[in-house]
Protein backbone atom coordinates (compact mmCIF):
# COMPACT_ATOMS: atom_id res chain seq x y z
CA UNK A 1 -3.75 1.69 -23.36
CA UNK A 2 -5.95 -0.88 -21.78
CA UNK A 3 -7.61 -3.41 -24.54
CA UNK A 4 -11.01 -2.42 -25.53
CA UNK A 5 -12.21 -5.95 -26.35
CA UNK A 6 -14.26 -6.34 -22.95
CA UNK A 7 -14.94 -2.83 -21.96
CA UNK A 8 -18.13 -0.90 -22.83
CA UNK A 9 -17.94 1.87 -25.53
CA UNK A 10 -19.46 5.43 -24.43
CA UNK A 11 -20.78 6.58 -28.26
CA UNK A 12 -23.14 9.22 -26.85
CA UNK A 13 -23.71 12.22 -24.40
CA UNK A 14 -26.54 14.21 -23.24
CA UNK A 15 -27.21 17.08 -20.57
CA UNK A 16 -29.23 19.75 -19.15
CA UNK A 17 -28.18 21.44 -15.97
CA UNK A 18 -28.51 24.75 -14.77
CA UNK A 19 -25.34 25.51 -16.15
CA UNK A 20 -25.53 24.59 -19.34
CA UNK A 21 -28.80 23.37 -21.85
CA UNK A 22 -26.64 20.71 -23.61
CA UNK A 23 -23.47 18.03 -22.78
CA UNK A 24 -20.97 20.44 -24.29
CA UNK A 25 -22.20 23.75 -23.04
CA UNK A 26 -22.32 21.83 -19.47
CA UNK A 27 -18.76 20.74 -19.36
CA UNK A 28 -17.58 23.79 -20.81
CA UNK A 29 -19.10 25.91 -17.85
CA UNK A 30 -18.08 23.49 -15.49
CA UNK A 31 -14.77 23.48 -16.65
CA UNK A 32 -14.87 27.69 -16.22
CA UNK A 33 -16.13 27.28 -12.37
CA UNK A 34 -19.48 29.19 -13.29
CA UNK A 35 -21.92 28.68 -11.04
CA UNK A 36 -25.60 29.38 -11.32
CA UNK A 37 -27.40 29.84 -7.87
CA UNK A 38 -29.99 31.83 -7.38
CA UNK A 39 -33.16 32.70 -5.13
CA UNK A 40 -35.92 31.47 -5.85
CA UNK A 41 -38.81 33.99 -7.32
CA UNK A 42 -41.81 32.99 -4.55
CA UNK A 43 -40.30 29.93 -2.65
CA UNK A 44 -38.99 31.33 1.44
CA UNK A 45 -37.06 28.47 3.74
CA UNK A 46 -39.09 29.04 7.47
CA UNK A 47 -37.21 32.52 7.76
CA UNK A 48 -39.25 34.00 5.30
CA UNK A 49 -35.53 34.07 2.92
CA UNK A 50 -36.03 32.54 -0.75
CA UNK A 51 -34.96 29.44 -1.14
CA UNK A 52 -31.03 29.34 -3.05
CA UNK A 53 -31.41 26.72 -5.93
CA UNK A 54 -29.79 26.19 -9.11
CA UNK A 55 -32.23 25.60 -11.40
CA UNK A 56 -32.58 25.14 -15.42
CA UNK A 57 -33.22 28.61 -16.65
CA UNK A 58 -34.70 27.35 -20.01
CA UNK A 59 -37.96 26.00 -17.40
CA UNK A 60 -40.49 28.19 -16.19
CA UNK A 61 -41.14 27.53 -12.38
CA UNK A 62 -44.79 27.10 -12.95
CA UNK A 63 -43.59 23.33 -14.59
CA UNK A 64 -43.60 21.18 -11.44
CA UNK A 65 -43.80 17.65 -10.88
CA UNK A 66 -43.55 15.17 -13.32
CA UNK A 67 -43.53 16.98 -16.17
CA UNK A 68 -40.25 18.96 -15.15
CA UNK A 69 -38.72 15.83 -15.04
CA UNK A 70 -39.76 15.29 -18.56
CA UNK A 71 -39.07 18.66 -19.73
CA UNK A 72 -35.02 17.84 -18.19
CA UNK A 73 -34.71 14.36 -19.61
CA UNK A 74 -36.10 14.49 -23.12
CA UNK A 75 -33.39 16.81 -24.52
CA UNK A 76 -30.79 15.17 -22.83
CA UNK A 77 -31.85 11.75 -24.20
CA UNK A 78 -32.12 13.19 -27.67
CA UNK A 79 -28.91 14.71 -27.53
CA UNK A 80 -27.37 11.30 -26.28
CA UNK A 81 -28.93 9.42 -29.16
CA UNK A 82 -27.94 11.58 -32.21
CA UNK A 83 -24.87 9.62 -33.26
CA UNK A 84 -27.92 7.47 -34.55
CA UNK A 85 -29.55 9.79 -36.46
CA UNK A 86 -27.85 10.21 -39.70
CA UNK A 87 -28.28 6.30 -40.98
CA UNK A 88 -30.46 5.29 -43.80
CA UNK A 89 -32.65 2.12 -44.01
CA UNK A 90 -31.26 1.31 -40.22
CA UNK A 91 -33.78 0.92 -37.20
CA UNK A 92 -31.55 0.87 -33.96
CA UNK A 93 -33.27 -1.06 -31.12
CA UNK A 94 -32.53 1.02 -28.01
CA UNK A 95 -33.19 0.08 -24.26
CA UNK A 96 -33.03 2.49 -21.60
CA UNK A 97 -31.74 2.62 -17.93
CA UNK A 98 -33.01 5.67 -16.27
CA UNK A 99 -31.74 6.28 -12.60
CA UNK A 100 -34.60 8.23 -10.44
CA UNK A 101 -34.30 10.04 -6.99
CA UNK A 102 -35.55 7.57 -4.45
CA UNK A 103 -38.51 7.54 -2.31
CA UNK A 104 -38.46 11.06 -0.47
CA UNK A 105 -41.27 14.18 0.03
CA UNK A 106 -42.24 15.43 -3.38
CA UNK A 107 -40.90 13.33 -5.44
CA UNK A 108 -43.70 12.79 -7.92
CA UNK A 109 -45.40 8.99 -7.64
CA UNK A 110 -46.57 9.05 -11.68
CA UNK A 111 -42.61 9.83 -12.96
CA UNK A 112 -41.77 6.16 -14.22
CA UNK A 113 -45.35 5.86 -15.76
CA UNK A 114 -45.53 9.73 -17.53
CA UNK A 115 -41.69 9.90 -18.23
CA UNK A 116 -41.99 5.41 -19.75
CA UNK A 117 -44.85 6.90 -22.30
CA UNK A 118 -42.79 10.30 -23.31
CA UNK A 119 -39.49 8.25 -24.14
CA UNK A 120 -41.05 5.83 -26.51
CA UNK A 121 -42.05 8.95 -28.24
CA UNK A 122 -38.66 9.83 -28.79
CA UNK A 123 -38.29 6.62 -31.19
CA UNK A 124 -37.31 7.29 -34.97
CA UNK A 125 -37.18 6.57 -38.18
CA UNK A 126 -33.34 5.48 -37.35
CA UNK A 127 -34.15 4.31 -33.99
CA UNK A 128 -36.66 2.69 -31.58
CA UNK A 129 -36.88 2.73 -27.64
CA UNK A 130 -38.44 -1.10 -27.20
CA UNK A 131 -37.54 -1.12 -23.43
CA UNK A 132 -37.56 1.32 -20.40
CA UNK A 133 -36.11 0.46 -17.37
CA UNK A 134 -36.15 2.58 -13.83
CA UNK A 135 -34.27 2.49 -10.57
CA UNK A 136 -35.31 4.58 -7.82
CA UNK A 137 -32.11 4.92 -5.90
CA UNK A 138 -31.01 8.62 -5.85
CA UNK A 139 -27.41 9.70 -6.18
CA UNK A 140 -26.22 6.35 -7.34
CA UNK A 141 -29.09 5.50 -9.65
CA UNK A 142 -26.87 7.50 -12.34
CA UNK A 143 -24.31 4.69 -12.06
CA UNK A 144 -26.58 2.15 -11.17
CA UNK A 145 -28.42 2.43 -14.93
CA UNK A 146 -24.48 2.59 -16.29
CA UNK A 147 -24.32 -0.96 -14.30
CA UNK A 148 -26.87 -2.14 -16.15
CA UNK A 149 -26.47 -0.70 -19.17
CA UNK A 150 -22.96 -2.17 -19.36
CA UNK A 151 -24.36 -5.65 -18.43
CA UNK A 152 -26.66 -6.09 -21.48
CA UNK A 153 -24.23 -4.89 -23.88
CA UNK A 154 -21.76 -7.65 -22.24
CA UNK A 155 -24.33 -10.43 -22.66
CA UNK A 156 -25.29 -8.94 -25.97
CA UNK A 157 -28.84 -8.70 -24.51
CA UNK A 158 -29.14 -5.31 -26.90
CA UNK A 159 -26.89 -3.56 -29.51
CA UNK A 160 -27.20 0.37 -27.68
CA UNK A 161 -28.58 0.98 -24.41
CA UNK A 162 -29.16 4.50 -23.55
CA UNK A 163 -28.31 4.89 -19.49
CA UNK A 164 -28.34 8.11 -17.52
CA UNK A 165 -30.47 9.68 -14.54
CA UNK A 166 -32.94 12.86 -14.24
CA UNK A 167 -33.77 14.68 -10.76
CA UNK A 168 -34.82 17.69 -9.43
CA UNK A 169 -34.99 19.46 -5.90
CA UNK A 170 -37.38 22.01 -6.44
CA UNK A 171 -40.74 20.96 -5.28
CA UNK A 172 -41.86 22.57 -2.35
CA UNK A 173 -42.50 19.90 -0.21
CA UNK A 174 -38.66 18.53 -0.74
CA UNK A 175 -37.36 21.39 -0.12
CA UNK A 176 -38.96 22.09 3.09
CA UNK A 177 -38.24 18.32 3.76
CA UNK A 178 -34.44 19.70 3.27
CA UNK A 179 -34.71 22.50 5.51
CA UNK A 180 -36.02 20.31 8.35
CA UNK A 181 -33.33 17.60 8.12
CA UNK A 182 -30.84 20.85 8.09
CA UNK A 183 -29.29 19.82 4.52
CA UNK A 184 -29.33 22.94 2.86
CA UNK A 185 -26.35 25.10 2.34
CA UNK A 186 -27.67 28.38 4.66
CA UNK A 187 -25.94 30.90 6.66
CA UNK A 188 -26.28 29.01 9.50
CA UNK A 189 -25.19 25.80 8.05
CA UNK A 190 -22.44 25.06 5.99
CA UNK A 191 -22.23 21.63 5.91
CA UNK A 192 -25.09 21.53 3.77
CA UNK A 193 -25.86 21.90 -0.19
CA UNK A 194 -27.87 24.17 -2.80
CA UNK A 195 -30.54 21.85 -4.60
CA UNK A 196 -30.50 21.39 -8.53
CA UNK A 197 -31.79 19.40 -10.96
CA UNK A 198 -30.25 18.17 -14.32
CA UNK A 199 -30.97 15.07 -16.56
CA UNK A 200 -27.47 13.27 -18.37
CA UNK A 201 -27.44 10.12 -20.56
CA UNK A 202 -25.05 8.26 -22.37
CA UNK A 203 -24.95 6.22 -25.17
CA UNK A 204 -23.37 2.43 -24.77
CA UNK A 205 -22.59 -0.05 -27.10
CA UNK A 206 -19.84 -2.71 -27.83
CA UNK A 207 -16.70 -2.52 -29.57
CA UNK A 208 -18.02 -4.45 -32.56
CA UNK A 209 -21.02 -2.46 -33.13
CA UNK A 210 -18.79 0.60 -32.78
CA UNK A 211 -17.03 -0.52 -35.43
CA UNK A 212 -19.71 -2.21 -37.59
CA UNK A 213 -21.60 1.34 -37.66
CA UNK A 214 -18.37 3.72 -37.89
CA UNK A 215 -19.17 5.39 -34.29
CA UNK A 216 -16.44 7.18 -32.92
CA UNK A 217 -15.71 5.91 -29.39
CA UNK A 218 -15.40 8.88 -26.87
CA UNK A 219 -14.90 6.75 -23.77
CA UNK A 220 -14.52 3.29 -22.35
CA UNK A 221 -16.23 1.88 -19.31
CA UNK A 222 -13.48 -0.76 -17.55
CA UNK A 223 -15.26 -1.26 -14.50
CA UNK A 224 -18.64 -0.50 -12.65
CA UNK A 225 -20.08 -1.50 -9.19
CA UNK A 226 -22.11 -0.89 -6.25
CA UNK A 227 -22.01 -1.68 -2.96
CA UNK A 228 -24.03 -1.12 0.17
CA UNK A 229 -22.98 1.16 3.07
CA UNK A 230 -24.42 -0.16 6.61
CA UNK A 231 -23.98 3.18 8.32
CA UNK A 232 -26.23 5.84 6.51
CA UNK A 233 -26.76 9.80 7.15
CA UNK A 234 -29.91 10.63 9.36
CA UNK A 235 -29.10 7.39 11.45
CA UNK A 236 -27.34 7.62 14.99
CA UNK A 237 -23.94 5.02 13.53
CA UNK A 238 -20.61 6.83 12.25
CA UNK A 239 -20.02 5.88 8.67
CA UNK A 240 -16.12 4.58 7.77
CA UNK A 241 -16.59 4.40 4.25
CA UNK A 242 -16.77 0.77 4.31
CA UNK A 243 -19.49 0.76 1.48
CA UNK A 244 -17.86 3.41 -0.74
CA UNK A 245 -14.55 1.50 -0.34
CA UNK A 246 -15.79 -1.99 -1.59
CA UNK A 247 -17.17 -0.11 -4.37
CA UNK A 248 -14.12 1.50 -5.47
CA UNK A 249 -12.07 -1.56 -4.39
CA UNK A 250 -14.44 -3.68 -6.96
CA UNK A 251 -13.99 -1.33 -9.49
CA UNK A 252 -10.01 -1.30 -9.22
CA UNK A 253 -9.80 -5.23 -9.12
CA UNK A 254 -11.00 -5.26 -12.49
CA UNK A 255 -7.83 -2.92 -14.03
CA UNK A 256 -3.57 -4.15 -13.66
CA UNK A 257 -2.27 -3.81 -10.66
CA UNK A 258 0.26 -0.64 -11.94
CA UNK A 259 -2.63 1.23 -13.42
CA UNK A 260 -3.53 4.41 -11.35
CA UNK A 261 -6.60 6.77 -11.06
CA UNK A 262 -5.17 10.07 -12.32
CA UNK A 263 -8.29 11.93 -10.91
CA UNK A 264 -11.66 11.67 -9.47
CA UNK A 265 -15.08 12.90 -9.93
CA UNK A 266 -17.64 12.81 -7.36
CA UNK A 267 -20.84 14.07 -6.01
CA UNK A 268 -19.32 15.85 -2.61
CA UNK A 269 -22.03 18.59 -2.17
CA UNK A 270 -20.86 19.88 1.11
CA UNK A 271 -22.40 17.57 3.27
CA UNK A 272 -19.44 16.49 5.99
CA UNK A 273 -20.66 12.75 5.50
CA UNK A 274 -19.76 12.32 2.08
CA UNK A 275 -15.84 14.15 2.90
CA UNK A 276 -15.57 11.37 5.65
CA UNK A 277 -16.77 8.96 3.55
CA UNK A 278 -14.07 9.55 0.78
CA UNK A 279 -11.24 10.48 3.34
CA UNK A 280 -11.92 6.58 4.81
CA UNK A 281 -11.45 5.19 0.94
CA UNK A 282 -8.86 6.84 -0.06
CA UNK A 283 -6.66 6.43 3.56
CA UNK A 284 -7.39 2.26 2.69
CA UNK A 285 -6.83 2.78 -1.29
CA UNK A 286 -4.20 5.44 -2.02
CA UNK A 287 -1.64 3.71 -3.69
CA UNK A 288 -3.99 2.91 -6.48
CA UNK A 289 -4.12 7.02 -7.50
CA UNK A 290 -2.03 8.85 -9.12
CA UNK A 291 -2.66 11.89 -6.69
CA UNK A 292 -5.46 11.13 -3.94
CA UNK A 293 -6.08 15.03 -3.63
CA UNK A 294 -6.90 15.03 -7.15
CA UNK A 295 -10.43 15.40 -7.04
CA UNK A 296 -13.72 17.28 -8.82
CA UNK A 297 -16.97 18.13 -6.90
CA UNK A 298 -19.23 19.88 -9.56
CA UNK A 299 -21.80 20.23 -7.41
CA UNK A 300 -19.99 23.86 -6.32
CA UNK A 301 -21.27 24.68 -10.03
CA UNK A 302 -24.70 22.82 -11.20
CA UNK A 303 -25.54 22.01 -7.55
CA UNK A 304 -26.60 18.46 -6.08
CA UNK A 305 -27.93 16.78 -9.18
CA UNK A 306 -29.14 13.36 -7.25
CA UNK A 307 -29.54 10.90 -9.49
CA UNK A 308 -28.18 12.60 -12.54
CA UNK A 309 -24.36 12.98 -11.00
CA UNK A 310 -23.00 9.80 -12.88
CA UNK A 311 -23.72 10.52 -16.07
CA UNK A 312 -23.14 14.11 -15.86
CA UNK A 313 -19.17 12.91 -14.64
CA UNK A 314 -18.93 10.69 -17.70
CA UNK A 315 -19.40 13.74 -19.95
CA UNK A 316 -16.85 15.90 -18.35
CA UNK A 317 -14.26 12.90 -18.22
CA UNK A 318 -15.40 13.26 -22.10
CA UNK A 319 -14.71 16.73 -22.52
CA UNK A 320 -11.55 16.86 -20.68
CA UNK A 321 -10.61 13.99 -22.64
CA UNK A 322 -11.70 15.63 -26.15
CA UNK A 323 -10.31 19.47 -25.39
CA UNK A 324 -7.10 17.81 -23.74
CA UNK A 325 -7.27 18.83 -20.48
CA UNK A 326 -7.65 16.10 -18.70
CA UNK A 327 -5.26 15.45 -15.83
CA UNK A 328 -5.07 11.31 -17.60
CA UNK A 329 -7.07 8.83 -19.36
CA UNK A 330 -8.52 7.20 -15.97
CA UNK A 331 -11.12 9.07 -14.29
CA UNK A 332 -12.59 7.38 -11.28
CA UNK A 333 -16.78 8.49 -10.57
CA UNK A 334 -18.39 7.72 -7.78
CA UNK A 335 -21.61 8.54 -5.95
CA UNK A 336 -23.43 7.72 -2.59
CA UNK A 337 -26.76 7.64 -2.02
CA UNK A 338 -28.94 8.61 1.10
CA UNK A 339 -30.54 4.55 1.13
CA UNK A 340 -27.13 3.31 1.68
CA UNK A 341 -26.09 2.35 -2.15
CA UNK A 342 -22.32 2.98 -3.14
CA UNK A 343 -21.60 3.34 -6.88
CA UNK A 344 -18.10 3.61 -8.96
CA UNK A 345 -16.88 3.50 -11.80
CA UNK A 346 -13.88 4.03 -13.70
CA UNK A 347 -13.95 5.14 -17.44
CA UNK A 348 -11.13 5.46 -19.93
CA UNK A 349 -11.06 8.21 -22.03
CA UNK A 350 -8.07 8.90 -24.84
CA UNK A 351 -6.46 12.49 -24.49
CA UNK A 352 -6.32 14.29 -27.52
CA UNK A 353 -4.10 17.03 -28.42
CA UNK A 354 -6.31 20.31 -27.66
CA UNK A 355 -6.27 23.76 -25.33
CA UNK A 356 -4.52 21.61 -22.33
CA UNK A 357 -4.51 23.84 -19.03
């Protein structure tokens, strides 16, 4: 086991997908292969066919805009903060990271400022949210926030930083925006994906605090990074995975040389950029993984979560981890986003004696 005296401790765990309305009912249905796609009850793609989406089934579709956002990421935060919740006389300071899709058609331009004024809301008698942080970058923003996160705790800039990501493909005008850039998963194209939305958090602190307050640790972060790929989708260059590679290649430099990845999580949704992208990595990384094959896309289940993938991965690493399943104890995440940014990350998690499989 690798020391925990500089890694990040992963305390907490939040979600809401279409698959499941909290972190463990998520993982669990993941786990199963259950799927929820379905058509849409009024939105039609230019054929006049309803749009296939996997959307939360707790939210009416007459909640657009900002306010689905909200309605995805307040439970999930919640649930990601309730190790907190059963202290007396304590008042937690909490910052939080929040990863957002980036700049695209209906994406809604008041999130940060409607979403900033409904977290500090969320604050406590046993906790208070003193500082909100956003970054717009899609896919990666998940990590990104982790990135973050994990730097404050480092420099002791906080004592718990909630990170995670919220996103949604629903609106109309993104969807059509899909349709015309041919990146939905249709009959007549199968190299694209099924939109969904989900909000994940988790819950960081350090060792010490772990241990000051009692919190059990459910996951170590060793190493996080990002990177920038050159050669990005709806451009006319051929991307080699350069960006995803230095990423991962970051990431790895930070663990001994004999440790391997014993399996991977990423946010493959079908599109044959992001299969290239990974082939490239792992034909220049291999002999750092146990089994380069070895790999999750939960996408096939929850569908493209955009900036919510990250977090979502840490809680299955947890789960697998927890229910002792998991294939090892290092889990390699990673996510790619459509402005070019490359995340990783690779998080320790114990496995406990459980239901294996």
């Amino acid at each position: 086991m690798i020391s925990m005296q500089n890694s990040v401790c992963i305390v907490g765990t939040g979600a809401v997908t279409a698959i499941g309305l909290t972190a463990p009912a998520t993982a669990a249905a993941a786990r199963a292969g259950i799927a929820n796609f379905d058509e849409h009850p009024h939105m039609t793609d230019r054929q006049g066919e309803p749009y296939v989406l996997a959307m939360v089934p707790s939210l009416e579709t007459t909640i657009m805009g900002a306010d689905r956002s909200i309605h995805l990421a307040l439970p999930a935060m919640q649930e990601a903060l309730s190790p907190l919740t059963g202290f007396a006389k304590s008042v937690f300071q909490v910052e939080a990271q929040i990863g957002l899709p980036e700049d695209r058609p209906g994406a809604p331009k008041d999130l940060q400022v409607k979403l900033s004024g409904e977290v500090r809301k969320l604050s406590t008698e046993t906790y208070e949210i003193n500082e909100i942080a956003f970054i717009a970058k899609g896919h990666s923003a998940g990590l990104m926030a982790l990135e973050e996160g994990s730097r404050k705790i480092l420099n002791h800039t906080c004592e718990f930083c909630l990170v995670g990501g919220v996103d949604s493909y629903v609106e109309p005008a993104t969807l059509d925006w899909l349709e015309e850039n041919d990146q939905l998963h249709v009959p007549a194209n199968a190299w694209g994906f099924i939109p969904g939305e989900a909000a994940s958090f988790c819950l960081l602190c350090s060792v010490d605090t772990a241990k000051k307050y009692r919190l059990p640790v459910r996951a170590q972060l060793l190493a996080v990074a990002t990177a920038v790929e050159e050669n990005r989708i709806k451009t006319e260059t051929v991307c080699i995975g350069r960006g995803l590679t230095l990423a991962v290649k970051n990431c790895l430099q930070k663990l001994p040389g004999d440790v391997r990845i014993d399996y991977t999580i990423c946010d493959q949704n079908g599109e044959a950029y992001r299969a290239d992208e990974f082939g490239f990595m792992l034909a220049r990384l291999s002999e750092r993984f146990a089994d380069p094959s070895d790999y999750l896309a939960p996408a096939d289940c929850w569908g493209d979560v955009g900036a919510a993938s990250g977090p979502l991965f840490i809680n299955s690493v947890i789960a697998a981890a927890e229910k002792g399943y998991a294939k090892g104890p290092h889990a390699l995440l990673w996510t790619s986003s459509e402005g070019g940014e490359r995340s990783a990350a690779i998080v320790y998690a114990e496995i406990k004696e459980g239901e294996g499989g």
